[in-house]
N, C-alpha and C. Protein backbone atom coordinates (compact mmCIF):
# COMPACT_ATOMS: atom_id res chain seq x y z
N UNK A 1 -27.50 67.61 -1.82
CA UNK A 1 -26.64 68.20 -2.82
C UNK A 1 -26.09 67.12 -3.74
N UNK A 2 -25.87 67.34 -5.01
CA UNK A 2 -25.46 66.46 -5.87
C UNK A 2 -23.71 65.98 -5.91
N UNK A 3 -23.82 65.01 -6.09
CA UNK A 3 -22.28 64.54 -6.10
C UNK A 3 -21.84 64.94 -7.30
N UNK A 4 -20.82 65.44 -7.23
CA UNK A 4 -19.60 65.69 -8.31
C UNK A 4 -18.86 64.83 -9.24
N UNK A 5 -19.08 64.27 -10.31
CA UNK A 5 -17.96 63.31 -10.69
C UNK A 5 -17.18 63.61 -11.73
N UNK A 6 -15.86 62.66 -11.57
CA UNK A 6 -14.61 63.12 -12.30
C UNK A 6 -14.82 61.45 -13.10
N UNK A 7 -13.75 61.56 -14.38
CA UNK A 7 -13.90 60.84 -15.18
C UNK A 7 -13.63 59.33 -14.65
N UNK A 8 -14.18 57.86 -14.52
CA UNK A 8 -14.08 56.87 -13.98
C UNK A 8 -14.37 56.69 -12.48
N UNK A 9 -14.90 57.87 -12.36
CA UNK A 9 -15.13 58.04 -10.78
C UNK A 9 -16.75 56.50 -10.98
N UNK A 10 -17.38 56.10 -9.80
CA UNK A 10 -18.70 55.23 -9.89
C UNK A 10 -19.42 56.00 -8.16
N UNK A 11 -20.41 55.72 -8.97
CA UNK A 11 -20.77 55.99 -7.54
C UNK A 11 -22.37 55.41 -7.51
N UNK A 12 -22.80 55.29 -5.92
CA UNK A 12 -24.00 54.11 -5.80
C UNK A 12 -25.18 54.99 -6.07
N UNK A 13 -26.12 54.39 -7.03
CA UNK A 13 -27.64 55.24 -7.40
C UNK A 13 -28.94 55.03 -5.89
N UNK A 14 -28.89 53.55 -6.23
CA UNK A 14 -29.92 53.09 -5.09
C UNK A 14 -29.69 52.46 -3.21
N UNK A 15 -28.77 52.40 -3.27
CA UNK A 15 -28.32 51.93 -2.10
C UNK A 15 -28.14 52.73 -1.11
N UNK A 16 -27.75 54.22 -1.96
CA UNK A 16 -27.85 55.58 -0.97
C UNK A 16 -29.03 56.12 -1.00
N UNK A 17 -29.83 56.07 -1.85
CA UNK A 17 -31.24 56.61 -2.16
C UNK A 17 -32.28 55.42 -1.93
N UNK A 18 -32.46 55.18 -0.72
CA UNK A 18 -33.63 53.91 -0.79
C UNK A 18 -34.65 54.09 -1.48
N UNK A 19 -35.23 53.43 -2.01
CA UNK A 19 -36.95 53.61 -2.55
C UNK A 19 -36.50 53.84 -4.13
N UNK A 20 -35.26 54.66 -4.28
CA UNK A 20 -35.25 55.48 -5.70
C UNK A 20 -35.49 54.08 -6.79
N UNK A 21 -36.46 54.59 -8.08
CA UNK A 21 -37.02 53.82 -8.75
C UNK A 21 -37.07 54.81 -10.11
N UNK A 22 -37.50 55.74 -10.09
CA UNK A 22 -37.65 57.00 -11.35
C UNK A 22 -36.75 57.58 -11.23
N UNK A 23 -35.58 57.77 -12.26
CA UNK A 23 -34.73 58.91 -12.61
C UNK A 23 -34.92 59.42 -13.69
N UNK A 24 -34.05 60.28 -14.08
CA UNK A 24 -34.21 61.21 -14.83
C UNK A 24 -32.90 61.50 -15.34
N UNK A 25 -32.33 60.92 -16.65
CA UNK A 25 -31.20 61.36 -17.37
C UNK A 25 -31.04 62.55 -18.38
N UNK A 26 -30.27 63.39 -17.50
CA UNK A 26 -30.59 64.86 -18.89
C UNK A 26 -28.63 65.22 -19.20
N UNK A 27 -28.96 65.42 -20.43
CA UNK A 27 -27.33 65.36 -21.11
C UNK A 27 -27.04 67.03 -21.18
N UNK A 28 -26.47 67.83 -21.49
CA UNK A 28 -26.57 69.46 -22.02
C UNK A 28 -25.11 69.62 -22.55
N UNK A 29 -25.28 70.98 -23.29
CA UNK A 29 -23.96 70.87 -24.14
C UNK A 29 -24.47 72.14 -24.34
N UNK A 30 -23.49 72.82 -25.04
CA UNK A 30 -22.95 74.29 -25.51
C UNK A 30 -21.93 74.11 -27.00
N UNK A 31 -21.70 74.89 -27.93
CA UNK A 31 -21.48 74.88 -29.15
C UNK A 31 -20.45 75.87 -28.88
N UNK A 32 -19.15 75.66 -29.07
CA UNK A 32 -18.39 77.27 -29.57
C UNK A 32 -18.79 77.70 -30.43
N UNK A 33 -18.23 79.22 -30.66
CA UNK A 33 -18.11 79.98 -31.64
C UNK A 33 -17.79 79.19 -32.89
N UNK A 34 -17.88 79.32 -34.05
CA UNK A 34 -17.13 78.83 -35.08
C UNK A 34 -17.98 79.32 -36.48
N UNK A 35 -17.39 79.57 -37.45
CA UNK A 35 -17.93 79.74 -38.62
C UNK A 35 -18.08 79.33 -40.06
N UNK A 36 -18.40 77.76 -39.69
CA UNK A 36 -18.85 76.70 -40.64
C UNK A 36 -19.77 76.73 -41.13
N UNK A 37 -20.91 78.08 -40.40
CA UNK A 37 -21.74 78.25 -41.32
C UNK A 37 -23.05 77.30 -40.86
N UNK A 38 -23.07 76.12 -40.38
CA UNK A 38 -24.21 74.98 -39.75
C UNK A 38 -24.31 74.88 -38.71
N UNK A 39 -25.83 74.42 -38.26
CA UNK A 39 -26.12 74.28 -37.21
C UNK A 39 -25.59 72.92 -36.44
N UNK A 40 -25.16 72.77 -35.26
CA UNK A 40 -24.69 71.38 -34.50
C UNK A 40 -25.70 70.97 -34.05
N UNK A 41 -25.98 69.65 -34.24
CA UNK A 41 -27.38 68.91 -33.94
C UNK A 41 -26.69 67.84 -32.75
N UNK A 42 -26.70 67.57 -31.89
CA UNK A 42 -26.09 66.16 -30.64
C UNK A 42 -27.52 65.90 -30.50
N UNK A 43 -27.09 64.56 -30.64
CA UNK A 43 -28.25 63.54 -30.39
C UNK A 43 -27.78 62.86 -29.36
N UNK A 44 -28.35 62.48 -28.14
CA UNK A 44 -28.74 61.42 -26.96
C UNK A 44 -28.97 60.21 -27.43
N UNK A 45 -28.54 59.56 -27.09
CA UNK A 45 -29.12 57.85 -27.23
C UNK A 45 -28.54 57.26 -25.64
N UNK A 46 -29.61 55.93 -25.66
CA UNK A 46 -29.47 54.90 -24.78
C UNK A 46 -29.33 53.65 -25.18
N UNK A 47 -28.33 52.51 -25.15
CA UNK A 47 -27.71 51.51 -25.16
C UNK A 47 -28.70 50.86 -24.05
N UNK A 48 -29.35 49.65 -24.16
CA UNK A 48 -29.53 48.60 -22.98
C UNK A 48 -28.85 46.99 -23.16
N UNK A 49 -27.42 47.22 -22.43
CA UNK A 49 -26.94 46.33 -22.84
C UNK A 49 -27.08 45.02 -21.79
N UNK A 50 -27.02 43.95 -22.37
CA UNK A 50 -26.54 43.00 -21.69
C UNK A 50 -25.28 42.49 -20.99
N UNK A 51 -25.35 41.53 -20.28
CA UNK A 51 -23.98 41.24 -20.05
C UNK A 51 -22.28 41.25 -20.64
N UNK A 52 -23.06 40.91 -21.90
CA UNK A 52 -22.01 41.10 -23.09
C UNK A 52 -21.30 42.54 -23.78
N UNK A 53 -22.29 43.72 -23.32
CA UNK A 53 -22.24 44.63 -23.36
C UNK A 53 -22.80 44.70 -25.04
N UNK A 54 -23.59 43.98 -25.43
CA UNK A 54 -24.45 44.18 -26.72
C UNK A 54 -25.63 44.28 -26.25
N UNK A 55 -26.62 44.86 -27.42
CA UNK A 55 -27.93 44.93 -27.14
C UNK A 55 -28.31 43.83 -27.64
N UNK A 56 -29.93 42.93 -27.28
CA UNK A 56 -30.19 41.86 -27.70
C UNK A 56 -30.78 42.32 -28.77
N UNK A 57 -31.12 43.34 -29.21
CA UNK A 57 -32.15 43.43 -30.47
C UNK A 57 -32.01 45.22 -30.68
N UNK A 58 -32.45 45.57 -32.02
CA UNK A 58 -32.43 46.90 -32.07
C UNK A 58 -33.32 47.48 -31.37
N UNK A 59 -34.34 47.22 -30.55
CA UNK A 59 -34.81 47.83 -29.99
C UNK A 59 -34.71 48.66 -28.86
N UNK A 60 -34.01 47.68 -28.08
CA UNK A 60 -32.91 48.26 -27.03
C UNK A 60 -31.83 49.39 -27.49
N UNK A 61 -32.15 49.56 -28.41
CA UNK A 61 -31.46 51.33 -28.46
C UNK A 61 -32.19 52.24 -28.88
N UNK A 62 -31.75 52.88 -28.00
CA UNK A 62 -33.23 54.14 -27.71
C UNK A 62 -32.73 55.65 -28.25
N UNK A 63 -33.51 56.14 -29.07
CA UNK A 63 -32.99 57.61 -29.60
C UNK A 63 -33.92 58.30 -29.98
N UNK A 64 -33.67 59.14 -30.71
CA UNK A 64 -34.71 59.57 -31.75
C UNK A 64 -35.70 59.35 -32.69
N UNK A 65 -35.47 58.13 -32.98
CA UNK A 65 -36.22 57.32 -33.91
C UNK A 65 -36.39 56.20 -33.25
N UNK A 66 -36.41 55.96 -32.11
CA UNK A 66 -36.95 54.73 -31.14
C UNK A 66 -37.56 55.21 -29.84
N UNK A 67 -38.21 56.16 -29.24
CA UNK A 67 -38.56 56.66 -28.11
C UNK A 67 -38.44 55.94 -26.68
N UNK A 68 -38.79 54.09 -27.08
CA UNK A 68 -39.01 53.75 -25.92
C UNK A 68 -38.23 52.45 -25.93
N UNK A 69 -37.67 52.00 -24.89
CA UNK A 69 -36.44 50.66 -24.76
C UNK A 69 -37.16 50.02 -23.76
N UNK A 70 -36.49 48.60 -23.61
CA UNK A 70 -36.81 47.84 -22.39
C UNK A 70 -38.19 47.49 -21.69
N UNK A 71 -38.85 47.60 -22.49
CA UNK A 71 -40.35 47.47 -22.54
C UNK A 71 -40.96 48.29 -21.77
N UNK A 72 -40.86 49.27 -22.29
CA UNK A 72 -41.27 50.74 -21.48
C UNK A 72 -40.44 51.23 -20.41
N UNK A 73 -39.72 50.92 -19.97
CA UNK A 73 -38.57 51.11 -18.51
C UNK A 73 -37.96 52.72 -19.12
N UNK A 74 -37.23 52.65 -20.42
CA UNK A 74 -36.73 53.57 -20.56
C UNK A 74 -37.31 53.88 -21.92
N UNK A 75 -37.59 55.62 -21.53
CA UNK A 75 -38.49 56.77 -22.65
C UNK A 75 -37.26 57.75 -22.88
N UNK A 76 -36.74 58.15 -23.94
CA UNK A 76 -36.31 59.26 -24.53
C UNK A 76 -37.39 60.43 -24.75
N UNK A 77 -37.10 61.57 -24.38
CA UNK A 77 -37.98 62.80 -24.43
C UNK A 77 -38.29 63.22 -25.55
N UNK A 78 -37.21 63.03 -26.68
CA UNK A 78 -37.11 63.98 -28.04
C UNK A 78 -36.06 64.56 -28.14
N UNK A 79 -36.38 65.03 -29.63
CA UNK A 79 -34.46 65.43 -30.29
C UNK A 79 -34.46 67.17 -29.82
N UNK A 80 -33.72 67.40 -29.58
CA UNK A 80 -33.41 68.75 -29.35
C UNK A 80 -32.42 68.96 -31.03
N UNK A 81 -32.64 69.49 -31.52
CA UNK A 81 -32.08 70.08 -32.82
C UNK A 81 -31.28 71.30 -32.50
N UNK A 82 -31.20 72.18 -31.74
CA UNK A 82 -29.96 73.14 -31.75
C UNK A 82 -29.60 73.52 -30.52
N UNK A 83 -30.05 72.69 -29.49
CA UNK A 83 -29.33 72.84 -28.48
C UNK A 83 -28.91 74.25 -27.49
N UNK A 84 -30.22 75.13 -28.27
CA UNK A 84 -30.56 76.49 -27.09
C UNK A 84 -30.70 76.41 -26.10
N UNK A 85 -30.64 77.41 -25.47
CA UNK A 85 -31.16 77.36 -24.10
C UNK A 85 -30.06 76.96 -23.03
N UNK A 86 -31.02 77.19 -21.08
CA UNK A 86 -30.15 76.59 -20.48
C UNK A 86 -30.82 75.34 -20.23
N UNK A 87 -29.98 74.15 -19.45
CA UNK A 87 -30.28 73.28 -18.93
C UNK A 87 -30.31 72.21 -19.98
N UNK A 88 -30.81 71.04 -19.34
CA UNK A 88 -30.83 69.99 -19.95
C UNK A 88 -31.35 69.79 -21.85
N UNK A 89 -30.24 69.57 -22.55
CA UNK A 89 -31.00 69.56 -24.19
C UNK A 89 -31.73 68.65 -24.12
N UNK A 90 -31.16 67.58 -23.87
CA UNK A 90 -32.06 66.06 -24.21
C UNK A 90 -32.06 65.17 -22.71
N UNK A 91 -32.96 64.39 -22.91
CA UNK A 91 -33.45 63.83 -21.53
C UNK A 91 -34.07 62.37 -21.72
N UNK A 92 -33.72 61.34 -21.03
CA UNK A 92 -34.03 60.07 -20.71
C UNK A 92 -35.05 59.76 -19.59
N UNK A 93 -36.03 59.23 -19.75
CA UNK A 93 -36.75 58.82 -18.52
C UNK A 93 -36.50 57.12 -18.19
N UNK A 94 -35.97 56.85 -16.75
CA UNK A 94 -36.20 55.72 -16.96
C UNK A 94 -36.45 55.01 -15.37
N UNK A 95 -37.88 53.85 -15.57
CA UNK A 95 -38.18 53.24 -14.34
C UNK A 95 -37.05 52.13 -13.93
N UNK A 96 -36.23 52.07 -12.94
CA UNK A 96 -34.86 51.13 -12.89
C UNK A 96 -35.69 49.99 -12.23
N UNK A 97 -36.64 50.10 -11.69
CA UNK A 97 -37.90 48.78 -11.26
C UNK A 97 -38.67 47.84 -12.00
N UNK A 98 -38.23 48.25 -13.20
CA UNK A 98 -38.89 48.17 -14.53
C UNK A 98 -38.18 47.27 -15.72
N UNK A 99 -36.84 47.67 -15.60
CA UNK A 99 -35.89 47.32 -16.65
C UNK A 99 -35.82 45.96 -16.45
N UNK A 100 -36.01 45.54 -17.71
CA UNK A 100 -35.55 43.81 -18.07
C UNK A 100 -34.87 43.26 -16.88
N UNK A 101 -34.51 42.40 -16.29
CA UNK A 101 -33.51 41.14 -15.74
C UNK A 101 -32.26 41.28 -16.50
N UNK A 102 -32.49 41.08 -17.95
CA UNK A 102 -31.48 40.46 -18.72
C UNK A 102 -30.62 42.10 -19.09
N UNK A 103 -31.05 43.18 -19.05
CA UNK A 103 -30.26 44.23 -19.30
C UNK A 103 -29.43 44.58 -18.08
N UNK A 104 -27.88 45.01 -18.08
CA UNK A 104 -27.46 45.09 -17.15
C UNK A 104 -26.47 46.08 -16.71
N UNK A 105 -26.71 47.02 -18.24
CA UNK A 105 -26.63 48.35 -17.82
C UNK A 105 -26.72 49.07 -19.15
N UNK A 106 -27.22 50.78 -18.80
CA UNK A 106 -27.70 51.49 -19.94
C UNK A 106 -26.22 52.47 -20.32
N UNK A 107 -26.24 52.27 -21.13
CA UNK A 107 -25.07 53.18 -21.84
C UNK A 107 -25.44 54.98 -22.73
N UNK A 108 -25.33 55.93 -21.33
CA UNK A 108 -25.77 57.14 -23.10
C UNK A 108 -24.54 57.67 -23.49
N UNK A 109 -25.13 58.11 -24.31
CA UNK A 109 -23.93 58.87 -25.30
C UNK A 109 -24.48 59.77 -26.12
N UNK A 110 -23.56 60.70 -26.48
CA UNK A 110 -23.91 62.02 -27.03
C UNK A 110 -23.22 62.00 -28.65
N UNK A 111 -24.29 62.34 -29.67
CA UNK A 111 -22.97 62.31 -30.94
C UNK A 111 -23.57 63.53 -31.67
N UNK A 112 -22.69 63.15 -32.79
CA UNK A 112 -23.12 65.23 -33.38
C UNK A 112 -23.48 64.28 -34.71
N UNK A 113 -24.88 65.05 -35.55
CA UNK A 113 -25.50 64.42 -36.02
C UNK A 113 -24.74 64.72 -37.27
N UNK A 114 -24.67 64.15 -38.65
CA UNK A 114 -23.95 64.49 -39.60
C UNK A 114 -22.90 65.21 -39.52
N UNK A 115 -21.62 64.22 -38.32
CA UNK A 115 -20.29 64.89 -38.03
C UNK A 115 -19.58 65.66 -39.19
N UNK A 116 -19.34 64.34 -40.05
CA UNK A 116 -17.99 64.10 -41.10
C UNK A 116 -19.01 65.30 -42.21
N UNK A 117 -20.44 64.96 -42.67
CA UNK A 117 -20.29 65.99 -43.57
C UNK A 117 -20.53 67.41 -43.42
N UNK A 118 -20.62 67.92 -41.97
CA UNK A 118 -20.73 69.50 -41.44
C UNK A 118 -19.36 69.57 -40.79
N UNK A 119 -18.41 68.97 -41.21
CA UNK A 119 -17.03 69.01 -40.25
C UNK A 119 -17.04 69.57 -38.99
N UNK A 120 -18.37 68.42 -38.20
CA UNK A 120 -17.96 68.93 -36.76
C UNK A 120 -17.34 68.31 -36.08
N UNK A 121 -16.97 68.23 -34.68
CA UNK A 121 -16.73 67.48 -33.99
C UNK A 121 -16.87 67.64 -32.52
N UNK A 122 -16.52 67.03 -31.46
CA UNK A 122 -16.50 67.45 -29.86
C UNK A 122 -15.55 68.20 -29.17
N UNK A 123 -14.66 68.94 -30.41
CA UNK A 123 -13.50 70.16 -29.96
C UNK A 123 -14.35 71.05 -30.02
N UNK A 124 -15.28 70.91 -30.73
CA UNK A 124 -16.03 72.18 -30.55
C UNK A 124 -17.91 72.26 -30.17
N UNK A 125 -17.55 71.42 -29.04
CA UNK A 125 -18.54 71.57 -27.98
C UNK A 125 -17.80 71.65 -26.67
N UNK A 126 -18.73 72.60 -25.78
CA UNK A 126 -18.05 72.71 -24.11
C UNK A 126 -19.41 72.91 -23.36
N UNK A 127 -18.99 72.59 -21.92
CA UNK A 127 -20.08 72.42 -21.00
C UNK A 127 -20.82 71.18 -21.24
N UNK A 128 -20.15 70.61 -22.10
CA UNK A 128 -21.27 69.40 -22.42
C UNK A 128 -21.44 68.62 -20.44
N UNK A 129 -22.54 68.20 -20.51
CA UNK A 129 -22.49 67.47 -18.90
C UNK A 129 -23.44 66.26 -19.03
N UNK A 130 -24.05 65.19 -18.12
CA UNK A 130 -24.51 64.01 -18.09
C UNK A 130 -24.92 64.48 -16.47
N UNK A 131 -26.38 64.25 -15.88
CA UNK A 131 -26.52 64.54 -14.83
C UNK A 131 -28.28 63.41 -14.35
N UNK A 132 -27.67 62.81 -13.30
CA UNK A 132 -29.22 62.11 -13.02
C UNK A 132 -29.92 62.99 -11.95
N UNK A 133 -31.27 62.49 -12.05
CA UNK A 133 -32.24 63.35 -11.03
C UNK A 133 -33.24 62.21 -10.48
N UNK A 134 -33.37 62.65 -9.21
CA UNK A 134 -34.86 61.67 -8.58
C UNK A 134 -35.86 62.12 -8.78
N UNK A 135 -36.68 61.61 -9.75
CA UNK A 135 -38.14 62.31 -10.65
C UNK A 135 -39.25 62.24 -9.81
N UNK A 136 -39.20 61.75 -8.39
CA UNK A 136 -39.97 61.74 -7.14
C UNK A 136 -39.59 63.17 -6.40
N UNK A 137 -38.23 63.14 -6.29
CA UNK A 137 -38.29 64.47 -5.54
C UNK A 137 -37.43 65.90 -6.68
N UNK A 138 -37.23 65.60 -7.61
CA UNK A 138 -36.12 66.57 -8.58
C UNK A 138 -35.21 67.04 -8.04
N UNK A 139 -34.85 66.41 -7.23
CA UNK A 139 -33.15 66.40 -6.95
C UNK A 139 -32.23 65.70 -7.68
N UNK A 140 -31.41 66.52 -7.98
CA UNK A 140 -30.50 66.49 -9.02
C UNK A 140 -29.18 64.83 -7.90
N UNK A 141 -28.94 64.37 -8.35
CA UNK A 141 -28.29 62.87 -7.47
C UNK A 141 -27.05 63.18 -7.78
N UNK A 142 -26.29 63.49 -8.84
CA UNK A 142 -25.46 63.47 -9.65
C UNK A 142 -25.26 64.25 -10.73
N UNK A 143 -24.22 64.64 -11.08
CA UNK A 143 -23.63 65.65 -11.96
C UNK A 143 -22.18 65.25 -12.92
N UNK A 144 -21.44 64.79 -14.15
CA UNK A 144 -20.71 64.66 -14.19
C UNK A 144 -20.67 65.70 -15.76
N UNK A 145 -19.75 66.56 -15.29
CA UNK A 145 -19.10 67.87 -16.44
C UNK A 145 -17.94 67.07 -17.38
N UNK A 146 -17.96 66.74 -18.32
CA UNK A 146 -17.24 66.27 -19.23
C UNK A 146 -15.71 66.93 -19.64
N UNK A 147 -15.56 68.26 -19.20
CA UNK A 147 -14.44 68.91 -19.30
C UNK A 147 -14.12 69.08 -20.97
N UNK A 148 -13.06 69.69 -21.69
CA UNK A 148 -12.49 69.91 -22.78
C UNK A 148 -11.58 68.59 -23.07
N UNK A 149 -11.85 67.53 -23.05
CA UNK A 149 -10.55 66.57 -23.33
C UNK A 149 -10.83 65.89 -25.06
N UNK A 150 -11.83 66.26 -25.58
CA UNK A 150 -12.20 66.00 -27.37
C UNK A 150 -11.68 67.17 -28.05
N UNK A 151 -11.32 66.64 -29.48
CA UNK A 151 -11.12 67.07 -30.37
C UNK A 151 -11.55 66.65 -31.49
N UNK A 152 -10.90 65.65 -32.02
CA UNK A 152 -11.84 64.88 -33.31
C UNK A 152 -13.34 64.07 -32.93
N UNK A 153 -13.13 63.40 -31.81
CA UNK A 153 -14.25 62.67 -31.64
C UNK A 153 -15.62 62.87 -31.91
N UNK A 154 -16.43 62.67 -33.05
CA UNK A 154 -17.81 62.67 -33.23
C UNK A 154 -18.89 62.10 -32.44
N UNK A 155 -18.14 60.78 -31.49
CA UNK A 155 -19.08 60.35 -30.52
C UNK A 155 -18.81 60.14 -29.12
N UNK A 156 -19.60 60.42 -27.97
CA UNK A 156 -19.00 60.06 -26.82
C UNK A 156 -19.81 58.90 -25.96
N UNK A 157 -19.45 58.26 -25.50
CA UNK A 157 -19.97 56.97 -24.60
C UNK A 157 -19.99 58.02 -23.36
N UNK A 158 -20.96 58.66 -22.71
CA UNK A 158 -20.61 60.07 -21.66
C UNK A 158 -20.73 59.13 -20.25
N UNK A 159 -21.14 58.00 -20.15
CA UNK A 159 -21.83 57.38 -18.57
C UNK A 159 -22.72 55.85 -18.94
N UNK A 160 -22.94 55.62 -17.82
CA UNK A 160 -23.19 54.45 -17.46
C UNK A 160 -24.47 54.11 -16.40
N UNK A 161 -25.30 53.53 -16.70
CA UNK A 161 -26.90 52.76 -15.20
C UNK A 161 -26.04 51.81 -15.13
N UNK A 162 -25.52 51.07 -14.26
CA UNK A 162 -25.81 49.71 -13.91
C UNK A 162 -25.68 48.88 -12.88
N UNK A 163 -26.10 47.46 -12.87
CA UNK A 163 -26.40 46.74 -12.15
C UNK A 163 -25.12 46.20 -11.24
N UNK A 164 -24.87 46.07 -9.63
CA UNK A 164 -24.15 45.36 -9.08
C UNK A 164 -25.07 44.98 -7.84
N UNK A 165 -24.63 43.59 -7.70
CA UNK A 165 -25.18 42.80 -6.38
C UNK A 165 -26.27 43.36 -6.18
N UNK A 166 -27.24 43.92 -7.07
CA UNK A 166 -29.23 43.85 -6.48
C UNK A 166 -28.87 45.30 -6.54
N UNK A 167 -27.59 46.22 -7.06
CA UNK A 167 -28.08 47.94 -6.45
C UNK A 167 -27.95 48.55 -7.95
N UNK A 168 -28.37 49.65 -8.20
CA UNK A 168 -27.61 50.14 -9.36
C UNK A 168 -26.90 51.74 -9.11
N UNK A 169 -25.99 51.60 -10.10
CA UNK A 169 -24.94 52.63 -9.94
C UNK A 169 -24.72 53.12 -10.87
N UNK A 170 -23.83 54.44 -11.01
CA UNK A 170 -23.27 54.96 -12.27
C UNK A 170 -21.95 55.27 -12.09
N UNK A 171 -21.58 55.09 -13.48
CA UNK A 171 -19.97 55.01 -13.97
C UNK A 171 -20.15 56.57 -14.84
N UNK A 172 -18.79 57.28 -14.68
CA UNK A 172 -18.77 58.34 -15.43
C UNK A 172 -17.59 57.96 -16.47
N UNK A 173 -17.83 57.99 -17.60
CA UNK A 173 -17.18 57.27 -18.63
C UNK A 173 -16.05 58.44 -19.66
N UNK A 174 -16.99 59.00 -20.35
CA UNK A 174 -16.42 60.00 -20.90
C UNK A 174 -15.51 59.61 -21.87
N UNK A 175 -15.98 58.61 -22.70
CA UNK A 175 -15.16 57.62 -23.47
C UNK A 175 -15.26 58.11 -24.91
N UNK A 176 -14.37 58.72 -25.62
CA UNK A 176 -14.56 59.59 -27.27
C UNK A 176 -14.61 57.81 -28.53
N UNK A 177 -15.25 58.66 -29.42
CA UNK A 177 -15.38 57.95 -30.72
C UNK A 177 -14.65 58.32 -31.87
N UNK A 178 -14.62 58.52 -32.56
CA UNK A 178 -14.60 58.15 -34.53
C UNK A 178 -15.51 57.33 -34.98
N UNK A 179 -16.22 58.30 -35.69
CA UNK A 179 -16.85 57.47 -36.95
C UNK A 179 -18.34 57.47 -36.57
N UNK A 180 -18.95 58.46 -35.09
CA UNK A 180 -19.85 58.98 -35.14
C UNK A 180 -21.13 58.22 -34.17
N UNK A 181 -22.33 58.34 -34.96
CA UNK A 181 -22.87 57.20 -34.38
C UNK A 181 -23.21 55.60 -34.85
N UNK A 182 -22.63 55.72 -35.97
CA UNK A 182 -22.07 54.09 -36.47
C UNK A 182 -21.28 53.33 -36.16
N UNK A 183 -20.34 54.31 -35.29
CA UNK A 183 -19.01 53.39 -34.95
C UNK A 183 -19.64 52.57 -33.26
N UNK A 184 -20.58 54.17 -32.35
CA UNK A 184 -21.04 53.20 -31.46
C UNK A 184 -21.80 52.03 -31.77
N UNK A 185 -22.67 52.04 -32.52
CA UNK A 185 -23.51 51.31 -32.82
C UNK A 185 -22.92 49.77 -33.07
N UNK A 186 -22.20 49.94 -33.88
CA UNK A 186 -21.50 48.70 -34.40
C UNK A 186 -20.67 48.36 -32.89
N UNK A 187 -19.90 48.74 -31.93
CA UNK A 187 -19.45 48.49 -30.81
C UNK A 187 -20.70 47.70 -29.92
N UNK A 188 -21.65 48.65 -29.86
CA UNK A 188 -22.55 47.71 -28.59
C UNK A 188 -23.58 46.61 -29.56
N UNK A 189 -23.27 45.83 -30.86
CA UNK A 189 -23.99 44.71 -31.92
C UNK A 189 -24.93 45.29 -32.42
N UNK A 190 -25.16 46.69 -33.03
CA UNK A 190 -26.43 47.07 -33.64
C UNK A 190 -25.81 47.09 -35.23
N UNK A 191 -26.36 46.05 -36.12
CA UNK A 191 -25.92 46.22 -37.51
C UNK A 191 -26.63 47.53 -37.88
N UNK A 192 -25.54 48.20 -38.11
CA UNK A 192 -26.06 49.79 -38.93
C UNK A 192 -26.04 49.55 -40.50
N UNK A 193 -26.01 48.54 -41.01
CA UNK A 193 -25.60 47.76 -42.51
C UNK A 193 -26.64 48.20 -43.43
């Protein structure tokens, strides 16, 4: 059964799961009601940061317009554009056997695509969630529900891969933005200029 997490909660990926090597990052979200008239687009991305918590190069950020990070370790699935359906919108693949040395943990985050000029924001998304899976057996490892705590925020830092003493783990973050996905960008050294 999958563990539950609350915001800053961490908990161990590989150390409880021996062998685990393939996961599976899937984000999901839900749209309120509202009548602005546009469609809400959330885009997924992956951060592979270094120690510094920057990426060494733009490549290491992985989205929509970059499919693959870390020299193949981590694959983005594709953009989900309206966010139907149940289950997972957007989805990360990534080999943790695989990933650079020098990366030392993956950062996703969820943002709403042309916030400021469709006046959206993350008050008006719910159910949004962040959940890993073992792509060996599709068991779901982890689950963390983001709850209602946005309002303005256009971007969220939702979780955390990373590295301690040889194991890797995840952090449930749930950390809001301003200013979209430029403002992350510029936070983890990606000149958006």
């Amino acid at each position: 059964m999958a563990v539950s997490l609350q915001k800053g909660q961490k908990v161990d990926l590989t150390k409880t799961n021996p062998g685990l090597t393939r996961v599976l990052v899937g984000l999901g979200w839900d749209t309120n009601k509202y009548d602005g008239g546009r469609d809400f687009d959330l885009d997924t991305a992956a951060f592979l940061l270094q120690e510094d918590n920057k990426v060494s190069s733009d490549s290491d950020f992985v989205f929509y317009n970059n499919l693959q990070g870390g020299n193949g370790s981590v694959t983005h699935l594709g953009d989900n554009r309206t966010g139907e359906g149940d289950g997972d919108d957007e989805q990360v693949k990534i080999d943790l056997s695989k990933v650079p040395a020098n990366i030392k943990r993956l950062a996703f985050s969820a943002t709403i695509h042309e916030a400021n000029e469709r006046g959206q924001n993350f008050g008006q998304v719910s159910n949004a969630y962040i959940r890993v899976v073992n792509m060996d057996t599709d068991e779901e490892i982890l689950r963390y529900d983001l709850g209602e705590d946005f309002s303005v925020e256009t971007a969220i830092v939702v979780g955390e891969i990373y590295r301690h003493n040889g194991e890797w783990k995840f952090n449930a973050i749930g950390s809001g933005f301003q200013g979209g996905l430029g403002a992350l960008c510029s936070n983890f050294g990606i000149d958006v200029g």
